[in-house]
Protein backbone atom coordinates (compact mmCIF):
# COMPACT_ATOMS: atom_id res chain seq x y z
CA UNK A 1 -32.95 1.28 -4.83
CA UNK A 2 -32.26 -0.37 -1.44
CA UNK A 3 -32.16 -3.44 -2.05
CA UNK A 4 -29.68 -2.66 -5.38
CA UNK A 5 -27.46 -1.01 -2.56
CA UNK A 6 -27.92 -4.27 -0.29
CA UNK A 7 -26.51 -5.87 -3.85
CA UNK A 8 -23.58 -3.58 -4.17
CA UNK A 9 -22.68 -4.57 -0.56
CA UNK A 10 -23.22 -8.22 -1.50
CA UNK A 11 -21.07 -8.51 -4.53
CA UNK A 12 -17.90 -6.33 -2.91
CA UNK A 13 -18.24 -8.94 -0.49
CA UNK A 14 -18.32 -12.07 -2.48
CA UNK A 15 -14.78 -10.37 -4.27
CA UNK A 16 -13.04 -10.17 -0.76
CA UNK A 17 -13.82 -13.98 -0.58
CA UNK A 18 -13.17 -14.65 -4.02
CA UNK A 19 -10.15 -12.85 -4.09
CA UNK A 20 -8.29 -14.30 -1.60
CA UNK A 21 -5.88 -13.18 0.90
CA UNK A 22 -2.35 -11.17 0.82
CA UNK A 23 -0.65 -8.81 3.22
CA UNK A 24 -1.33 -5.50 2.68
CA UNK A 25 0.35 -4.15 5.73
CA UNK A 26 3.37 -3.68 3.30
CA UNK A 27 1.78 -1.92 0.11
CA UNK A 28 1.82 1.84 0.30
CA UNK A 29 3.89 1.58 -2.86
CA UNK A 30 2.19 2.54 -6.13
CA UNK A 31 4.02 -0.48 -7.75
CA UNK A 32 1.54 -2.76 -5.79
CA UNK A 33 -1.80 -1.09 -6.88
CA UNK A 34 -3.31 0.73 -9.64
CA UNK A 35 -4.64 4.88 -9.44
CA UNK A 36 -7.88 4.60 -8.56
CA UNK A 37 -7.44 1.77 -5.68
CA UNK A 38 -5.75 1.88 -2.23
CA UNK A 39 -4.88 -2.11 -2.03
CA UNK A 40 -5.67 -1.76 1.06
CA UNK A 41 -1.90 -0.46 2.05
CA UNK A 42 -0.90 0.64 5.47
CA UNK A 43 2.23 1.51 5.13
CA UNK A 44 5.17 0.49 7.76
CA UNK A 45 4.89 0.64 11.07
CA UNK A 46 5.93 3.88 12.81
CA UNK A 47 5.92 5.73 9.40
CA UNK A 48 4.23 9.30 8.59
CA UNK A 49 3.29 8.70 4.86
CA UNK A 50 2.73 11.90 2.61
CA UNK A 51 1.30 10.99 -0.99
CA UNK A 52 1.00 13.76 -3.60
CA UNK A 53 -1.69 13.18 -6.35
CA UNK A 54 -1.90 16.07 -9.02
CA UNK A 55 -4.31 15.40 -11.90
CA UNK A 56 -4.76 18.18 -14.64
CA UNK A 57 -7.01 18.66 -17.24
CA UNK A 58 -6.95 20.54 -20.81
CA UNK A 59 -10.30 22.29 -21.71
CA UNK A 60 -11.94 23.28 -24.85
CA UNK A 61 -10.34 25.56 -27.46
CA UNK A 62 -9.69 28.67 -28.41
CA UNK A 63 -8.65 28.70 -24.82
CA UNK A 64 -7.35 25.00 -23.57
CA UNK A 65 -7.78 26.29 -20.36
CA UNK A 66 -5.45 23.66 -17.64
CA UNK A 67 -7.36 22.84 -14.73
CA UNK A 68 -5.43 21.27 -11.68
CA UNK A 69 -6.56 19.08 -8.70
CA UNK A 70 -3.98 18.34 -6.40
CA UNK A 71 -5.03 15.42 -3.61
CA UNK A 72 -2.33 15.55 -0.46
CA UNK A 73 -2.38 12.39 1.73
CA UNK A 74 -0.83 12.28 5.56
CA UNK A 75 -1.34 9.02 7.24
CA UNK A 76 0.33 7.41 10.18
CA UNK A 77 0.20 3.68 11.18
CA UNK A 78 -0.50 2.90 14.88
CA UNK A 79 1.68 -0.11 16.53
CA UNK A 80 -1.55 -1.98 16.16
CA UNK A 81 -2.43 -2.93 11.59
CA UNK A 82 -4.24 0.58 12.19
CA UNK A 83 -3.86 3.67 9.43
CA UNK A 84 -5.22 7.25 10.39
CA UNK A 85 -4.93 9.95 7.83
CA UNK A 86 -6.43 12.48 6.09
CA UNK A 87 -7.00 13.70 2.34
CA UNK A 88 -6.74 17.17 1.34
CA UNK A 89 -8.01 18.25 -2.32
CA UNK A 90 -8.66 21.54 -4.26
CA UNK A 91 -10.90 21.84 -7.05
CA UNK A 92 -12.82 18.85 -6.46
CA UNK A 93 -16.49 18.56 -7.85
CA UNK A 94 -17.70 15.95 -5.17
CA UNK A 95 -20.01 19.01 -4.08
CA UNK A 96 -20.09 22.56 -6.19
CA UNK A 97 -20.63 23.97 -2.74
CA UNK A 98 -17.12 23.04 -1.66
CA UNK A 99 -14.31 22.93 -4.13
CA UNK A 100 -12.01 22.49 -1.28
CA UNK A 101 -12.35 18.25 -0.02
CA UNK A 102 -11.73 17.16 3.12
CA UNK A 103 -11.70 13.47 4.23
CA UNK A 104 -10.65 11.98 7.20
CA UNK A 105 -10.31 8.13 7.75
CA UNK A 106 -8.92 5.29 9.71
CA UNK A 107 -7.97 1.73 7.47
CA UNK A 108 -7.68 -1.68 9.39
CA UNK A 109 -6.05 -4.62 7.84
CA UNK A 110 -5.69 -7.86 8.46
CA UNK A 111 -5.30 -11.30 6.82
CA UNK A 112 -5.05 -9.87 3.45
CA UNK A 113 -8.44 -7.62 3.54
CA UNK A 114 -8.88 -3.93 4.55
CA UNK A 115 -11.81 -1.87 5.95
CA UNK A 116 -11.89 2.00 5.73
CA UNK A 117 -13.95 4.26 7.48
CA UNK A 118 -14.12 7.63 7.32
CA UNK A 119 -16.31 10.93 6.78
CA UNK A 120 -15.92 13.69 3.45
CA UNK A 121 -16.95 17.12 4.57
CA UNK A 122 -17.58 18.06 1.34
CA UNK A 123 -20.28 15.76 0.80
CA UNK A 124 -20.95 15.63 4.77
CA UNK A 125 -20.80 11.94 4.13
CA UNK A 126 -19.98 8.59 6.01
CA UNK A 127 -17.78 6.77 3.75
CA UNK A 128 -16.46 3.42 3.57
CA UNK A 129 -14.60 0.97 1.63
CA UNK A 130 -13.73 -3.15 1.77
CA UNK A 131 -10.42 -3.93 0.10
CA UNK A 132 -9.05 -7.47 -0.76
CA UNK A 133 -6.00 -8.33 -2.96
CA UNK A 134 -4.51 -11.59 -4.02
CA UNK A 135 -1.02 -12.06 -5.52
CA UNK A 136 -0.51 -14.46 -8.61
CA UNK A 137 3.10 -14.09 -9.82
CA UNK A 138 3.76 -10.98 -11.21
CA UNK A 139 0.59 -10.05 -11.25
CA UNK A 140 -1.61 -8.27 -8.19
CA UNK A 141 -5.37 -8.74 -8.14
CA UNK A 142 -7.60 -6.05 -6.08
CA UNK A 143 -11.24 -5.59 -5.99
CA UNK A 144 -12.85 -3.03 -3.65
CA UNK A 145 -16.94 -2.13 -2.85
CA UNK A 146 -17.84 1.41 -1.44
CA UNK A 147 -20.36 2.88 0.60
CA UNK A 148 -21.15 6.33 0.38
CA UNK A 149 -23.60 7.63 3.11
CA UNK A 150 -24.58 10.92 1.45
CA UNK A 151 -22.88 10.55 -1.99
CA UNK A 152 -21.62 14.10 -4.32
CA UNK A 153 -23.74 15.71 -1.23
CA UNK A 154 -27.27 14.36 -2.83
CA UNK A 155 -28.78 13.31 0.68
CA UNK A 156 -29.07 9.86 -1.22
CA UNK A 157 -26.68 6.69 -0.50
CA UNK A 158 -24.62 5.81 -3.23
CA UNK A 159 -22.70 2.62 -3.79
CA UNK A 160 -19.79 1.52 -5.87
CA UNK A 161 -17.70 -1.75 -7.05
CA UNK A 162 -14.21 -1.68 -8.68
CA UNK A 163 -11.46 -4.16 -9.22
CA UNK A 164 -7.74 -3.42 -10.70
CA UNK A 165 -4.39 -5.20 -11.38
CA UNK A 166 -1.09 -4.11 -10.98
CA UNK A 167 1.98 -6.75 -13.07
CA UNK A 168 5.53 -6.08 -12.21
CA UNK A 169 7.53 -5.36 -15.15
CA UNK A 170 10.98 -5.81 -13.02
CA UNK A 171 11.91 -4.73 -9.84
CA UNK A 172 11.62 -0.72 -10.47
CA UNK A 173 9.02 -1.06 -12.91
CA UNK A 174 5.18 -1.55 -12.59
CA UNK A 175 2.02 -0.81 -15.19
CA UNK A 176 -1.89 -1.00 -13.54
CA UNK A 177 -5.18 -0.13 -14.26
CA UNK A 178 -8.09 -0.29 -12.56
CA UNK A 179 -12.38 0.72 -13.54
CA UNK A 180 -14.72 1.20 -11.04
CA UNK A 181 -18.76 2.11 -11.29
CA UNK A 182 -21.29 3.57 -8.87
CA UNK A 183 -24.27 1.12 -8.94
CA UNK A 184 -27.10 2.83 -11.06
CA UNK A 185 -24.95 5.82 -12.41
CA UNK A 186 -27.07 9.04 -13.49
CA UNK A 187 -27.23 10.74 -16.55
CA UNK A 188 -24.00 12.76 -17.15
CA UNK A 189 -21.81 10.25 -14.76
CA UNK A 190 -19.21 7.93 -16.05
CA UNK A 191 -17.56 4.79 -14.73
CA UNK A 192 -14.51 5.78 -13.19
CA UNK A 193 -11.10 4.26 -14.62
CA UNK A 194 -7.66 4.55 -14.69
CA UNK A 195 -4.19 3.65 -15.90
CA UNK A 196 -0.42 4.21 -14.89
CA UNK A 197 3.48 3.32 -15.20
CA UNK A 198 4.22 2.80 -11.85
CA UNK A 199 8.12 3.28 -10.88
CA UNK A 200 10.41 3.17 -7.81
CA UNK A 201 13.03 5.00 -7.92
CA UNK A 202 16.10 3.29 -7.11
CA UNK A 203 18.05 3.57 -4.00
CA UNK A 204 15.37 5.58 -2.21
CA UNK A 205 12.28 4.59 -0.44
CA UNK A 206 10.42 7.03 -3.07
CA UNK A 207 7.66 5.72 -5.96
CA UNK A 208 6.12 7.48 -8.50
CA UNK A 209 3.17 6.55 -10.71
CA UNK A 210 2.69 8.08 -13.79
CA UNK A 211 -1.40 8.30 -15.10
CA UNK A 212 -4.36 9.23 -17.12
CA UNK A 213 -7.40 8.86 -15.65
CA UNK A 214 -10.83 10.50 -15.92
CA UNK A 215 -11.44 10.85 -11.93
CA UNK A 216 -11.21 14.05 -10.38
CA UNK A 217 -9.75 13.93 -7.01
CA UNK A 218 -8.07 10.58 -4.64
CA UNK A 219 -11.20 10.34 -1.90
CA UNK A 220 -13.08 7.63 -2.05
CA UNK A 221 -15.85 9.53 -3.69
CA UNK A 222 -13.69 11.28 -6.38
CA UNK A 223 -12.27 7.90 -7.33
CA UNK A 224 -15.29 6.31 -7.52
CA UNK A 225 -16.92 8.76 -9.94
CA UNK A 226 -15.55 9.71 -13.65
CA UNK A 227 -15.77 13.13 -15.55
CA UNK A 228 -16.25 13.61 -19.45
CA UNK A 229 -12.44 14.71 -19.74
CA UNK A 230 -9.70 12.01 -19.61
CA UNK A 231 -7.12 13.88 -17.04
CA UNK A 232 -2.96 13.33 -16.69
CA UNK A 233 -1.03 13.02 -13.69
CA UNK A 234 1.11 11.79 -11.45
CA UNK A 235 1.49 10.53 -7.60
CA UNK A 236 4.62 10.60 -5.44
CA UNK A 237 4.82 8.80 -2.45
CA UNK A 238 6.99 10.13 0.57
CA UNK A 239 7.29 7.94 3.57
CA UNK A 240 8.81 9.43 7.04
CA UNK A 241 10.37 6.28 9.05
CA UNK A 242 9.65 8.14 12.46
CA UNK A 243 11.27 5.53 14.38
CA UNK A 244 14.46 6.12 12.66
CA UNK A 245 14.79 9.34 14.40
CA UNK A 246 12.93 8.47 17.90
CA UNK A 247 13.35 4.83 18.26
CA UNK A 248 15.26 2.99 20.82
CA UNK A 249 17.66 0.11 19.73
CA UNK A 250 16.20 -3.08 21.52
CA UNK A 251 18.59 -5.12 23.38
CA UNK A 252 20.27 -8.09 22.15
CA UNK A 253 18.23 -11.03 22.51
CA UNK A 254 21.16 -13.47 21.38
CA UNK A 255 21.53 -16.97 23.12
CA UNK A 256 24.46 -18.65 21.36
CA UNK A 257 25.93 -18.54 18.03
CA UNK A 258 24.67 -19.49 14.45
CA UNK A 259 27.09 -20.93 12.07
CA UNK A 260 27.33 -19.15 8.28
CA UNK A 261 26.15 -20.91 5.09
CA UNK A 262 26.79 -20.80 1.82
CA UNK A 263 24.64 -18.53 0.23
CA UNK A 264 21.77 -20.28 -1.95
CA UNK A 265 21.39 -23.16 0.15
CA UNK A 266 18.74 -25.82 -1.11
CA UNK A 267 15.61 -26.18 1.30
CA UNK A 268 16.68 -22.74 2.81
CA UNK A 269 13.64 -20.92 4.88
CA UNK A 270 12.42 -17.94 2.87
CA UNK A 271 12.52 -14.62 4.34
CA UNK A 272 12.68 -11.03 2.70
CA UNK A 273 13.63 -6.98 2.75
CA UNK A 274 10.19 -5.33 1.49
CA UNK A 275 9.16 -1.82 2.10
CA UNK A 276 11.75 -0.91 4.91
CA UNK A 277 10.71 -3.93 7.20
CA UNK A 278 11.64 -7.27 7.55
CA UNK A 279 9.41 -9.77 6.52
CA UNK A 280 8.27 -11.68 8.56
CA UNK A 281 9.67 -10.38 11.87
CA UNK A 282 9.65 -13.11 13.98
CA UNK A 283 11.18 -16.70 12.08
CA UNK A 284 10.84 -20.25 13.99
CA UNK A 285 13.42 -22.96 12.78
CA UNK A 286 14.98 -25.93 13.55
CA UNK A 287 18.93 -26.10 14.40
CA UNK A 288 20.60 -26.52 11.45
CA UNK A 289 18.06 -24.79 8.82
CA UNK A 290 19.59 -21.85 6.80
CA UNK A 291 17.55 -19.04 6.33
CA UNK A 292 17.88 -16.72 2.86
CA UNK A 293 16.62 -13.32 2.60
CA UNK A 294 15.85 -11.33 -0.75
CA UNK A 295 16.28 -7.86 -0.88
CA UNK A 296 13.16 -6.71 -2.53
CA UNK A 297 13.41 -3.25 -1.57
CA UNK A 298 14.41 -0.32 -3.55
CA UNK A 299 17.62 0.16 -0.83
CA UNK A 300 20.58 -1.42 0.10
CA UNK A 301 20.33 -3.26 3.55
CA UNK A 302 22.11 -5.31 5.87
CA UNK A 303 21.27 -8.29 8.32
CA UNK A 304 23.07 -8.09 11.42
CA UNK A 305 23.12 -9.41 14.58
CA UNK A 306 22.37 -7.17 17.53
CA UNK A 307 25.34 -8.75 19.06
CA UNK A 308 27.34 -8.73 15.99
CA UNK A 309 28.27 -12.66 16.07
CA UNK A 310 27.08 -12.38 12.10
CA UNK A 311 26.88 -9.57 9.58
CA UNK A 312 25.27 -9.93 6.16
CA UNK A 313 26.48 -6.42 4.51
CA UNK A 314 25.74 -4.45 1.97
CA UNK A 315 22.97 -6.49 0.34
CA UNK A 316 21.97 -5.01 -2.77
CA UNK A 317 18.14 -4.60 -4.19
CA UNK A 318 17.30 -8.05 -6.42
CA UNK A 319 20.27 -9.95 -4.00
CA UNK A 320 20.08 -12.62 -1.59
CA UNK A 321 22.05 -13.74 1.49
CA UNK A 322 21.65 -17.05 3.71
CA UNK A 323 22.87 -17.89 7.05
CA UNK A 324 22.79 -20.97 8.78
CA UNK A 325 21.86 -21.23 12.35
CA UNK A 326 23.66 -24.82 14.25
CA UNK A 327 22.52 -23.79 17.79
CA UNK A 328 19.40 -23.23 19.69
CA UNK A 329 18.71 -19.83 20.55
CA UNK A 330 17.06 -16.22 20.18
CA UNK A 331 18.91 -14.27 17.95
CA UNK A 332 18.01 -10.72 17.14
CA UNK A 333 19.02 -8.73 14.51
CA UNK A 334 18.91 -5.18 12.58
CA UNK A 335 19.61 -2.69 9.06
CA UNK A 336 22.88 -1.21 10.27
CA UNK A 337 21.92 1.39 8.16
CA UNK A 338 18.35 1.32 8.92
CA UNK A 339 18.13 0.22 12.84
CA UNK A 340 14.36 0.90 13.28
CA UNK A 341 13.97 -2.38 10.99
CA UNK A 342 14.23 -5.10 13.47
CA UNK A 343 13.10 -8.78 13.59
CA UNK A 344 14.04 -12.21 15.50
CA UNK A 345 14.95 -15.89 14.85
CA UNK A 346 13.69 -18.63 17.14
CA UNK A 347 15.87 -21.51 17.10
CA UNK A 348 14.70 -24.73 18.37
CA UNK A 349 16.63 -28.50 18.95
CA UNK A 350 15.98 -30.04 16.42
């Protein structure tokens, strides 16, 4: 059984490398990943993120009895690609002992894969979970490979390997599914799947996934595990922008003026507007290049100069807007109605 585990730990690994990388920093949203899999998402900078997972289930008749288990997530990511958090679930069967689950955890990321570490006091168990995800078009690739010190609270080591995909429908409109197995499951367990239409709701920062599953609670060892009964649901994420409310505005960083071009510009450097932050934040060019941002975000922001020499306004989700810079400089530059999203352009001679 050891050296099955050693396996598990092998072929999780050989995914991250297959897989490939992608920036996860940016994908707390359930558009980007399926029920049963993280993605590997941190979540913006400076933001307190609160995910609700309920999952209910319908029992035998005469009675039909509903059963409910509710999974609360609060994270918070450090200035470093750091997430700390906690999940919170009720009527979890990770250990009959404890139908209340705790699990605490902290998720680095970096160069497209994630590591999670963190302990289940239900199960009094050392968990942990490798995370890599590779975009192809529409479509999002993840695989994942667990570790479960002391798993369902059995004083054995359990492992488990899962992959899932995620396809964007159109910009407010996702469907995923994922499956994922514990390596030599015991009588009575199932592999562990799940399905969902994932949506953002427009205008907000808010997403909502919409599921059937047959896991019990969102821990690593409640999604890694499935029951007998296929169970409904929903999550709704809730991210805080902390810095929105306690951030300083930086000072302008401006060294001359950029000229404006015409929006569309062929050869134009690619930049966008994804999850409430700029991507990326820091742009090197040469005089003369135009730069065009999309707005793939699900709210309306602007691109302004801290000095306001240029304005963008109201861009709207799907749109684009370029600007052409002529002169060398450091320009800074915000969301007027978002000012914790910040970012610079480096202009060199050319």
């Amino acid at each position: 059984m050891p050296q099955l585990g050693r396996i598990a730990v092998c072929v999780s690994c050989a995914l991250a490398v297959f897989v490939g990388v992608v920036d996860v920093a940016s994908c707390q949203s359930v558009l980007e990943r399926p029920p049963n899999l993280s993605g590997g998402w941190l979540g913006a900078r400076g933001t307190l993120q609160f995910n609700f997972v309920h999952r209910f289930g319908v029992g035998d008749p005469p009675l039909r009895k509903v059963t409910n288990s509710p999974t609360f997530l609060l994270s918070y990511q450090l200035p470093i690609p750091l997430l700390i958090g906690f999940n919170y679930a009720t009527s979890s069967d990770v250990a009959a002992a404890f139908p209340n689950e705790w699990e605490g955890f902290a998720r680095y990321g970096q160069r497209g894969v994630a590591l999670q570490a963190g302990y289940n006091q239900a199960a009094g168990s050392f968990d942990a979970e490798l995370t890599a995800a590779r975009n192809v078009g529409r479509l999002r690739l993840i695989a994942a490979g667990r570790l479960l010190s002391n798993g369902y609270h059995s004083d054995t080591a359990r492992y488990a390997v899962g992959a899932g995909a995620a396809v964007r429908l159109s910009r407010w409109f996702a469907l995923a599914g994922d499956a994922t197995t514990l390596i030599d499951r015991r009588p009575g367990e199932k592999a562990a799947w799940g399905a969902g239409l994932q949506v953002a709701i427009p205008y907000s920062p808010h997403t909502l996934s919409l599921q059937v599953t047959n896991t019990n609670t969102a821990t690593l060892q409640g999604a890694s595990r499935g029951i007998a009964r296929v169970r409904g649901g929903f999550e709704f994420t809730i991210p805080f922008t902390l810095s929105r409310y306690f951030g300083r505005r930086s000072k302008t960083a401006a060294k001359n003026g950029g000229g404006e071009g015409a929006a569309g510009a062929a050869n134009a450097t690619p930049a966008e507007m994804r999850t409430m932050t700029f991507e990326p934040k820091r742009i090197e060019i040469a005089a003369g290049t135009t730069v065009r941002w999309t707005n793939n975000d699900q709210l309306v922001h602007t691109i302004t100069a801290d000095d306001g020499s240029w304005d963008s306004g109201p861009i709207e989700p799907g749109k684009t807007w370029s600007h052409t810079f002529a002169q060398a400089g450091e320009f800074a530059f915000h969301c007027t109605p978002h000012p914790f999203m910040k970012a610079l352009i480096v202009v060199r001679h050319p």
